[in-house]
N, C-alpha and C. Protein backbone atom coordinates (compact mmCIF):
# COMPACT_ATOMS: atom_id res chain seq x y z
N UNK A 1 -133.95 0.49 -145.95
CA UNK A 1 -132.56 0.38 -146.34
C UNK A 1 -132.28 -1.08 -146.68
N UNK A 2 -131.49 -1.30 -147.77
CA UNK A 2 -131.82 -2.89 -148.32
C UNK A 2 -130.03 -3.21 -147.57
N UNK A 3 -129.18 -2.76 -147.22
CA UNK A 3 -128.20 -2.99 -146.74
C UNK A 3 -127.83 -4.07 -144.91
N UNK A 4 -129.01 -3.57 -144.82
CA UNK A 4 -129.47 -4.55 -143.54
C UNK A 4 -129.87 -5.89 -143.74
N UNK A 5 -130.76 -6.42 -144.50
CA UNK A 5 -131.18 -7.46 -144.71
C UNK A 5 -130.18 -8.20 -145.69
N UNK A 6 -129.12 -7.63 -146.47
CA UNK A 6 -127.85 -8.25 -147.29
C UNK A 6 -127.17 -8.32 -146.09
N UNK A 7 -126.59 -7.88 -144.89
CA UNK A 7 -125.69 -8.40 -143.82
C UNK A 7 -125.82 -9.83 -143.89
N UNK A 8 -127.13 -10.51 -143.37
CA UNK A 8 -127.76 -11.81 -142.91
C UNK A 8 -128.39 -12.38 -144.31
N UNK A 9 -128.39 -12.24 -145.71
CA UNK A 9 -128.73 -12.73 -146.47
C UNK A 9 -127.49 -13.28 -147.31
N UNK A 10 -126.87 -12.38 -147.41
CA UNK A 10 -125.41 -12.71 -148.54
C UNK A 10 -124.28 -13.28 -147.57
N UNK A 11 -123.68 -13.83 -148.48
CA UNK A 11 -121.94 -14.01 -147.99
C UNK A 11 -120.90 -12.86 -147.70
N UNK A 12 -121.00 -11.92 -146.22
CA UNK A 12 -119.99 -11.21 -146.33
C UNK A 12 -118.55 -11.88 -147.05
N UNK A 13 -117.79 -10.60 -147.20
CA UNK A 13 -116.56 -11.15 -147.29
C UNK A 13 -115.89 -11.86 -146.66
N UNK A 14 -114.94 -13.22 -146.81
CA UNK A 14 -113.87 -13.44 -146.25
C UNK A 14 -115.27 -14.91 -145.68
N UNK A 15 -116.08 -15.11 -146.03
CA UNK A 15 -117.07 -16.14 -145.63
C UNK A 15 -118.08 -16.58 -146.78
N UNK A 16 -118.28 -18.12 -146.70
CA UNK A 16 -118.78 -18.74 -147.65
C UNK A 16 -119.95 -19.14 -147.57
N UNK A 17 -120.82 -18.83 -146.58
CA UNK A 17 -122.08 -18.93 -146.77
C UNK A 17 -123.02 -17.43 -145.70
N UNK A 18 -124.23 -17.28 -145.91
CA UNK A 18 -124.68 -16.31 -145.32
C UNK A 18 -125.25 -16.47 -144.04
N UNK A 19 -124.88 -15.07 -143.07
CA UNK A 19 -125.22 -15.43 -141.75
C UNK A 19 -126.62 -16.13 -141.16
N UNK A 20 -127.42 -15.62 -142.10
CA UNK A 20 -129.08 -16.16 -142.10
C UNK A 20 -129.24 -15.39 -140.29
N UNK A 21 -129.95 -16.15 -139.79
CA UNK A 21 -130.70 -15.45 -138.66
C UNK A 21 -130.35 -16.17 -137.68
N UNK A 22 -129.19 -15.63 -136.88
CA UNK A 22 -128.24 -16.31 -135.83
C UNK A 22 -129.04 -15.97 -134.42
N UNK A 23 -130.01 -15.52 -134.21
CA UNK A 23 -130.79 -15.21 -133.47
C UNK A 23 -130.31 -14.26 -131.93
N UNK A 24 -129.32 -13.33 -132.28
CA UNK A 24 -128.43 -12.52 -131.27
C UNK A 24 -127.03 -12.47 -131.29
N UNK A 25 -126.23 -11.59 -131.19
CA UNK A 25 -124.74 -11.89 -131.38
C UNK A 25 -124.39 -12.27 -130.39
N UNK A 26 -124.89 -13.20 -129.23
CA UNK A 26 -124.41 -14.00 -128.25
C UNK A 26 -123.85 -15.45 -128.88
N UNK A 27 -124.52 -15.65 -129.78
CA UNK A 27 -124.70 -16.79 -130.47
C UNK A 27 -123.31 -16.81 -131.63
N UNK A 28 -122.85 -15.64 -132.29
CA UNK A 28 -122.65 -15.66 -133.29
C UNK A 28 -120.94 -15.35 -132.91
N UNK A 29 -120.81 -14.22 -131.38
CA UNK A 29 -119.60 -13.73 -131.12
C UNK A 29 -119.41 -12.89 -132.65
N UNK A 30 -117.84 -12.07 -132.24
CA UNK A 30 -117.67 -11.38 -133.24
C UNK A 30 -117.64 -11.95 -134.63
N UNK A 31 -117.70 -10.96 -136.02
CA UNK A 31 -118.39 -11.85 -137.19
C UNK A 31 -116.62 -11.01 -138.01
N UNK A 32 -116.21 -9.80 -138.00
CA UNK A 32 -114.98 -9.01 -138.46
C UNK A 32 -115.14 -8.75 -140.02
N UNK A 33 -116.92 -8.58 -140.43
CA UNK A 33 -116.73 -8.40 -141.61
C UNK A 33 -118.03 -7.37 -141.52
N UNK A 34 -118.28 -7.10 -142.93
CA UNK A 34 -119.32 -6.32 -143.20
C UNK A 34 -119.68 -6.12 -144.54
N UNK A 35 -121.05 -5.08 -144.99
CA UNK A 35 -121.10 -5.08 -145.97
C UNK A 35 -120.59 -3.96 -146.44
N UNK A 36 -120.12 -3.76 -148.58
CA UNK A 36 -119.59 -3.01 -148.84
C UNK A 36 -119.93 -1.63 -148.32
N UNK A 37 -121.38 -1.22 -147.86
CA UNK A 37 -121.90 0.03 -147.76
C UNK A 37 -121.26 0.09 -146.21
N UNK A 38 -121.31 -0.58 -145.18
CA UNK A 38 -120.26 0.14 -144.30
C UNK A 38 -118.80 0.20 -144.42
N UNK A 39 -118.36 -0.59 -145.10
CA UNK A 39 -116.83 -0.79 -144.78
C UNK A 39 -116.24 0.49 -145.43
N UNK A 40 -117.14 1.02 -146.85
CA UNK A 40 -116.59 2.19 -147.73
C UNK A 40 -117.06 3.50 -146.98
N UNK A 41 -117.43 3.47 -145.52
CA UNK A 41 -117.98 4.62 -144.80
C UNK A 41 -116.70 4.54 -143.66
N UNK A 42 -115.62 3.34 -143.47
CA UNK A 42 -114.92 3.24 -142.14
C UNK A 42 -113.74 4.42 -142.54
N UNK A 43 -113.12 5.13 -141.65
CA UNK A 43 -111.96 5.72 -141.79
C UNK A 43 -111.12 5.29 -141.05
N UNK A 44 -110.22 4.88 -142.08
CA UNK A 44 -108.46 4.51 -141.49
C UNK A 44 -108.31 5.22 -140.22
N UNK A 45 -107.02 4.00 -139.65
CA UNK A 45 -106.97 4.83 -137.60
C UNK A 45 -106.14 5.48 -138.00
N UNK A 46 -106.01 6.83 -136.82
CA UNK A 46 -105.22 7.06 -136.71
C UNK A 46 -103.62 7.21 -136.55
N UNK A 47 -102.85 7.35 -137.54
CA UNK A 47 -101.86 7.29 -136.79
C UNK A 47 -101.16 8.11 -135.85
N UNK A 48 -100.66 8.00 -134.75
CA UNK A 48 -100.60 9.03 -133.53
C UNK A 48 -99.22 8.92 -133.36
N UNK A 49 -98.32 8.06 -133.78
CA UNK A 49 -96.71 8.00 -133.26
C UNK A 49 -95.79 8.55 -133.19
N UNK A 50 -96.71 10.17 -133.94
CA UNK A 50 -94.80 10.91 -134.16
C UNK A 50 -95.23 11.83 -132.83
């Protein structure tokens, strides 16, 4: 799957250079982006208020 290796190669959105190899997300903390192939898979929350 070539979508894995574009996470850490490219510039997600909303960021200007690429994650490259942060060596654990201890290191990196949350990142709040992704690539197009997950974000066009997320479904809107729920709304529950009425």
């Amino acid at each position: 799957m070539t979508d894995n290796p574009r996470f850490f190669a490219e510039p997600l959105p909303g960021h200007t250079e690429p994650l490259g190899h942060p060596g654990g997300a201890t290191d990196t903390g949350p990142i709040e982006a992704d690539t197009e192939l997950v974000t066009a898979h997320l479904t809107p929350p729920i709304d529950d208020s009425d």
